[in-house]
Protein backbone atom coordinates (compact mmCIF):
# COMPACT_ATOMS: atom_id res chain seq x y z
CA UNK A 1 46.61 -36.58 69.19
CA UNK A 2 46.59 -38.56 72.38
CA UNK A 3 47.76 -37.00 75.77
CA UNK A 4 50.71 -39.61 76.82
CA UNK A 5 54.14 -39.32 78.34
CA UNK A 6 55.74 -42.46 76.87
CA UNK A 7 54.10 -45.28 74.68
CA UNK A 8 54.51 -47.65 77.74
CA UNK A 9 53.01 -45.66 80.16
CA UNK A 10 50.24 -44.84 77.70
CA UNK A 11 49.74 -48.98 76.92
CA UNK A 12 49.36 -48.79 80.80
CA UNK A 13 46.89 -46.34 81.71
CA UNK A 14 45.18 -47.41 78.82
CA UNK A 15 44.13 -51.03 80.85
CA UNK A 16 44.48 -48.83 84.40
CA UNK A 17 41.68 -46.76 83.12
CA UNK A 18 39.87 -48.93 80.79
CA UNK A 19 40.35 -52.39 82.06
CA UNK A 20 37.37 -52.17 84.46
CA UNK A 21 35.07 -50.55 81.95
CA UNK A 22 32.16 -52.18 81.15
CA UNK A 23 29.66 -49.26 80.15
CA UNK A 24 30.90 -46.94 77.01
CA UNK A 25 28.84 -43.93 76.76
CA UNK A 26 29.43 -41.50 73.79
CA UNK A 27 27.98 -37.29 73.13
CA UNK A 28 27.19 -37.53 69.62
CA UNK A 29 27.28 -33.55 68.05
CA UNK A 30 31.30 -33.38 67.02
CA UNK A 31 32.12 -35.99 68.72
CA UNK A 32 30.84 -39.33 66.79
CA UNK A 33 31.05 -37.41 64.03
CA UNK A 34 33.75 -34.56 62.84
CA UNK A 35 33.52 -31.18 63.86
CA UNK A 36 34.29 -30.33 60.26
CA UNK A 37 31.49 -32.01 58.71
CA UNK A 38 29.16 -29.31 57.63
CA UNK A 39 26.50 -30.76 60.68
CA UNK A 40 26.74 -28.12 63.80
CA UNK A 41 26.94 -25.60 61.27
CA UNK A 42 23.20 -26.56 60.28
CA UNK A 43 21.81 -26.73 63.70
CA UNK A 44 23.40 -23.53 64.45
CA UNK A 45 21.39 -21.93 61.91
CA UNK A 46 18.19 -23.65 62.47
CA UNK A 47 18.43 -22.39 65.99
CA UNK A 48 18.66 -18.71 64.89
CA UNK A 49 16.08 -19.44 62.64
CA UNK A 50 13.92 -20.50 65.13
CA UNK A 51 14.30 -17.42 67.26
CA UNK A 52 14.11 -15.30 64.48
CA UNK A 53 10.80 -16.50 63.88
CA UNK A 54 9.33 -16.97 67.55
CA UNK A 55 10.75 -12.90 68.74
CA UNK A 56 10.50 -11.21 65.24
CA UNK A 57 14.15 -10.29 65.83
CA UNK A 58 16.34 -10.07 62.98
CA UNK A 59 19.12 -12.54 62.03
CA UNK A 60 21.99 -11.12 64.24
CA UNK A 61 19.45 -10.23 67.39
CA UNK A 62 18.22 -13.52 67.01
CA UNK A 63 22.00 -15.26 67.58
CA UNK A 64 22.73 -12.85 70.08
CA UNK A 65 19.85 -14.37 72.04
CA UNK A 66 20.83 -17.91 71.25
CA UNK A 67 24.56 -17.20 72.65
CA UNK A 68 22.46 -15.75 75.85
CA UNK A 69 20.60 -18.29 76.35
CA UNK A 70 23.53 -21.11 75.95
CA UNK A 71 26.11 -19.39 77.76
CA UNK A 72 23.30 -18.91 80.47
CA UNK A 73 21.29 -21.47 80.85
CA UNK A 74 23.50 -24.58 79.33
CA UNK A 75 20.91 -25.20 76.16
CA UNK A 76 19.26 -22.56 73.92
CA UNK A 77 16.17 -25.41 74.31
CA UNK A 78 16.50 -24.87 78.22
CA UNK A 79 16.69 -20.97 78.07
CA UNK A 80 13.23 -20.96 75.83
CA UNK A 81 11.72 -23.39 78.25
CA UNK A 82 12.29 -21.21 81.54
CA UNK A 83 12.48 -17.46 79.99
CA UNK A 84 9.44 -17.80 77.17
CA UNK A 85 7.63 -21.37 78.27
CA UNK A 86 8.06 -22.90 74.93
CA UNK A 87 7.13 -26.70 74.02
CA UNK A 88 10.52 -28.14 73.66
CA UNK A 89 9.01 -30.80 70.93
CA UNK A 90 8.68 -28.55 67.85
CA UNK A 91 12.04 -26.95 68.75
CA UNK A 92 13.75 -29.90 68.59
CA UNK A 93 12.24 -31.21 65.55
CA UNK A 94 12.76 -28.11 63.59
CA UNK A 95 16.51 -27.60 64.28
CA UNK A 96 17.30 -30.83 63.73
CA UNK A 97 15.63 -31.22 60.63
CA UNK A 98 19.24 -31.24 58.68
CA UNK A 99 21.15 -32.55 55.30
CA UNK A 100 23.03 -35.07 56.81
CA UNK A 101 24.33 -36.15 53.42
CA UNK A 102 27.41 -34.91 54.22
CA UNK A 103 28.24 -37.62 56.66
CA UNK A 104 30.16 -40.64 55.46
CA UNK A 105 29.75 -43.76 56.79
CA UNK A 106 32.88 -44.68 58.59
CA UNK A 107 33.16 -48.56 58.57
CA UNK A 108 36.39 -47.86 60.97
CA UNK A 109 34.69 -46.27 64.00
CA UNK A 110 32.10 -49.29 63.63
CA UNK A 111 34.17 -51.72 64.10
CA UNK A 112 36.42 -50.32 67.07
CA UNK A 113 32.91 -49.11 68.34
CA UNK A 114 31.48 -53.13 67.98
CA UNK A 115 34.53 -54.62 69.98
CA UNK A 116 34.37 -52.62 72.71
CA UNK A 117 33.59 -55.11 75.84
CA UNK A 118 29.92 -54.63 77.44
CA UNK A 119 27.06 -52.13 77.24
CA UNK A 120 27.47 -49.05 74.26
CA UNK A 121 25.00 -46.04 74.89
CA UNK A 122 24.63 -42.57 73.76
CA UNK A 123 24.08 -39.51 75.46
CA UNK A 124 23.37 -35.97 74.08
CA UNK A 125 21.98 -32.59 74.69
CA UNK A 126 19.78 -32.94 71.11
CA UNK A 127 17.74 -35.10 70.69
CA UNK A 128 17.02 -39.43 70.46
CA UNK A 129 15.40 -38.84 66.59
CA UNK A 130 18.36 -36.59 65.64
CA UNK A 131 20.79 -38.98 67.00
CA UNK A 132 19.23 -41.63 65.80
CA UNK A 133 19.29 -40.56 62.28
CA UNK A 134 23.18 -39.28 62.50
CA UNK A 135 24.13 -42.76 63.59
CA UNK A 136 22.57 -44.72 60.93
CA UNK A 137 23.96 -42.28 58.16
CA UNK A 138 27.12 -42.78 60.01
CA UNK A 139 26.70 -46.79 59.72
CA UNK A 140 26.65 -47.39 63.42
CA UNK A 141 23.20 -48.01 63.76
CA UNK A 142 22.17 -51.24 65.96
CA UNK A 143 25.55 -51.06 67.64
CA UNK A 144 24.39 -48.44 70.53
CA UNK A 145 21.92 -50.00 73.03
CA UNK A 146 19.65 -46.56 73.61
CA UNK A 147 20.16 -42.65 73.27
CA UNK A 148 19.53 -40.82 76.15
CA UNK A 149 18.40 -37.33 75.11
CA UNK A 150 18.06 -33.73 76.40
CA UNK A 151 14.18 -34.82 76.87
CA UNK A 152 14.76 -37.60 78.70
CA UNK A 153 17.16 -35.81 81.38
CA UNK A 154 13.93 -33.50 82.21
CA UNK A 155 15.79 -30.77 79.79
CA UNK A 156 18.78 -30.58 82.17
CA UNK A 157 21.79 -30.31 79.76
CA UNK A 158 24.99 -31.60 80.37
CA UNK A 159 27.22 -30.56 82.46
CA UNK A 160 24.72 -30.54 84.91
CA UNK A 161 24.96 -33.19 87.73
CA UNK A 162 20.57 -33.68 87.20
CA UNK A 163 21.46 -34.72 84.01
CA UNK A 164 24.09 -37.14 84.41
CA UNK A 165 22.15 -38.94 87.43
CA UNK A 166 19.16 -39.39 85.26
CA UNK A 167 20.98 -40.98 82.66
CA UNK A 168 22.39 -43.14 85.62
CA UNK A 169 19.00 -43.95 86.95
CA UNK A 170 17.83 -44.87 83.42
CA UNK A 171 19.81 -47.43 82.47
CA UNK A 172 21.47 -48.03 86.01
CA UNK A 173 24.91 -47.19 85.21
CA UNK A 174 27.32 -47.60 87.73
CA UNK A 175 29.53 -44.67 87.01
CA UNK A 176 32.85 -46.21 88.63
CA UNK A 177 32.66 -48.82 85.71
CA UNK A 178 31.90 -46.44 82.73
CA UNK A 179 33.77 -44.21 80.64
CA UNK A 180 32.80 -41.03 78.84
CA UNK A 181 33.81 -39.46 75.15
CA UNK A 182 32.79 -35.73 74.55
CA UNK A 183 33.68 -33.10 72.39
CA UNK A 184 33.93 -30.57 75.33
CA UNK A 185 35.62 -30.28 78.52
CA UNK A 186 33.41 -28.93 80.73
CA UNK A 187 30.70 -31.60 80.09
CA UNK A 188 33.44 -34.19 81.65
CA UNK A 189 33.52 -32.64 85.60
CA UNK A 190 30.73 -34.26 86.32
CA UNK A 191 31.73 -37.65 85.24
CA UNK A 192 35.11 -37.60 86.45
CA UNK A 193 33.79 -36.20 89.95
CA UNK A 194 31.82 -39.33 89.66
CA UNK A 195 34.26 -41.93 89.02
CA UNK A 196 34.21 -42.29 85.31
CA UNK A 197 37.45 -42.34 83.21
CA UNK A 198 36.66 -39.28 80.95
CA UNK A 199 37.92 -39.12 76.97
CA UNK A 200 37.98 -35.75 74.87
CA UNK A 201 37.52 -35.60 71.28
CA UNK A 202 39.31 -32.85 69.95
CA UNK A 203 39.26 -31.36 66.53
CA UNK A 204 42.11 -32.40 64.15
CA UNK A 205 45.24 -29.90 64.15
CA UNK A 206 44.13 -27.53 61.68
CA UNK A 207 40.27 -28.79 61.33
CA UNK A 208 37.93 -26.46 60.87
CA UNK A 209 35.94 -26.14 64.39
CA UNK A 210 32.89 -24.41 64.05
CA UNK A 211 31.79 -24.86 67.51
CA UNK A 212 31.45 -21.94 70.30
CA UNK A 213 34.85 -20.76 71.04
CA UNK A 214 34.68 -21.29 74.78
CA UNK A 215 33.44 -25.21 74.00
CA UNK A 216 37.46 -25.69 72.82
CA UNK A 217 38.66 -24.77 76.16
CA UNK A 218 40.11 -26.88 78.88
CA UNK A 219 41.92 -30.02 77.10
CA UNK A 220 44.53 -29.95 79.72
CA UNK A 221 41.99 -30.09 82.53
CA UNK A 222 42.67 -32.21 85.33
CA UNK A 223 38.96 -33.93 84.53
CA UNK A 224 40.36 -34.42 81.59
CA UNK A 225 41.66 -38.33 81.37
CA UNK A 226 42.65 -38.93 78.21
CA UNK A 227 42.50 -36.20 74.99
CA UNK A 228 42.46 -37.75 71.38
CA UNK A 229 41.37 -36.41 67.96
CA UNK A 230 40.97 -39.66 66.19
CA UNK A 231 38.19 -41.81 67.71
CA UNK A 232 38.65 -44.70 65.80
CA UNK A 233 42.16 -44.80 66.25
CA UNK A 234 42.02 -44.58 70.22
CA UNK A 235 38.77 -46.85 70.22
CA UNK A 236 41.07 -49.25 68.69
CA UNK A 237 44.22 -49.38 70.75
CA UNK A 238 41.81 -49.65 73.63
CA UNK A 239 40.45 -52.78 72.44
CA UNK A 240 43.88 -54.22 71.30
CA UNK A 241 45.27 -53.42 75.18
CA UNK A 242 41.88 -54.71 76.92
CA UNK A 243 42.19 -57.91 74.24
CA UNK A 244 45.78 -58.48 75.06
CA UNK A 245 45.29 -60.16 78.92
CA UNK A 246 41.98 -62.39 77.61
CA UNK A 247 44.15 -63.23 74.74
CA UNK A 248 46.81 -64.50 77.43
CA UNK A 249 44.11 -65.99 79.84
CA UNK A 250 42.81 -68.22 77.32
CA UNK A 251 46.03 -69.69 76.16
């Protein structure tokens, strides 16, 4: 799925929006990867786990208090940090200390992911080891120049503007010239306010999504550039529009 009003308008927003692009920055949770996968799921659980463990609260109590603190605060990581002072090292280590067998490697995505013209970064609310790992199970490891993590943006989750201009600062990103794939609307306001063309990955019809309800809202935001729910596929018409005028220029 792919918003568009014609296939010739699309072919032309397509190098409107992408044709200056020379920074590619990608979320990784449900977004590199399906939602369907069997990964979220995991981290979900290790999450309640965690709180079950740290407040003695039982299994639902516990992911009451996780929905609190992510609804509230952005991050369950960032809700722990300012409401019970927690190191936020051991709490990501533990809930991201997942079977990721049930990733494939997807040999598609790599190579739409390897054409794409300039710098390729990543840039998540988990964190670097856990993305990391997923991309190398996912057989697009070497092909991202960093991940920028929820550690590195001083705990400030996306959508929050503190978070975005660290990850600016960082690798001095000029926003303008970058574009942005996520798995949820809200975390593209900020990028779009900011001059970023802005991509959302959106679960297959049908697909199991097994992500908070309110994190499938707002695909027909005006933030919202572009809404797709095959990565590959979009990744790839991309780079056959952008190739089409150097293709000309060289001739």
């Amino acid at each position: 799925m792919t918003r568009v009003l014609s296939p010739k308008r699309f072919e032309t927003d397509l190098l409107g929006k992408f044709g200056h692009v020379s920074t590619w920055v990608f979320d990784l949770d449900n977004t590199l990867y399906p939602a369907d996968c069997g990964l979220w799921p995991q981290i979900n659980q290790r999450v309640t786990l965690y709180l079950a463990a740290l407040t003695g609260l039982d299994a639902i109590s516990a992911r009451a208090l996780q929905r609190y603190y992510y609804h509230r605060h952005g991050t369950t990581l960032r809700g722990l940090v300012e409401e019970a002072a927690i190191d936020p090292e051991p709490f990501l280590a533990f809930v991201h200390d997942i079977d990721r067998s049930g990733l494939v490697r997807d040999a598609r995505l790599a190579r739409a992911v390897e054409r794409l013209p300039g710098r390729r970064l990543i840039f998540t609310n988990g964190s670097r080891d856990h993305a990391l790992r997923t991309v190398e199970r996912l057989g697009l490891d070497g092909l991202f120049e960093d991940a920028f993590d929820i550690v590195a943006a001083g705990l400030a989750p996306k959508p929050s503007e503190r978070a975005y201009e660290a990850f600016f600062d960082r690798y001095g990103v000029d926003p303008a010239g970058a574009a942005m794939f996520e798995d949820i609307a809200k975390n593209l306001v900020t990028p779009k306010a900011r001059g970023m063309t802005t991509i959302l990955v959106a679960p297959r019809a049908g697909q199991r999504d097994e992500r908070d309800a309110a994190d499938g809202e707002g695909r027909d935001a005006a933030h919202v550039d572009f809404v797709t729910d095959d990565l590959a596929g979009f990744l790839e018409r991309v780079n056959d529009r952008l190739a089409a005028p150097r293709a000309l220029a060289a001739e």
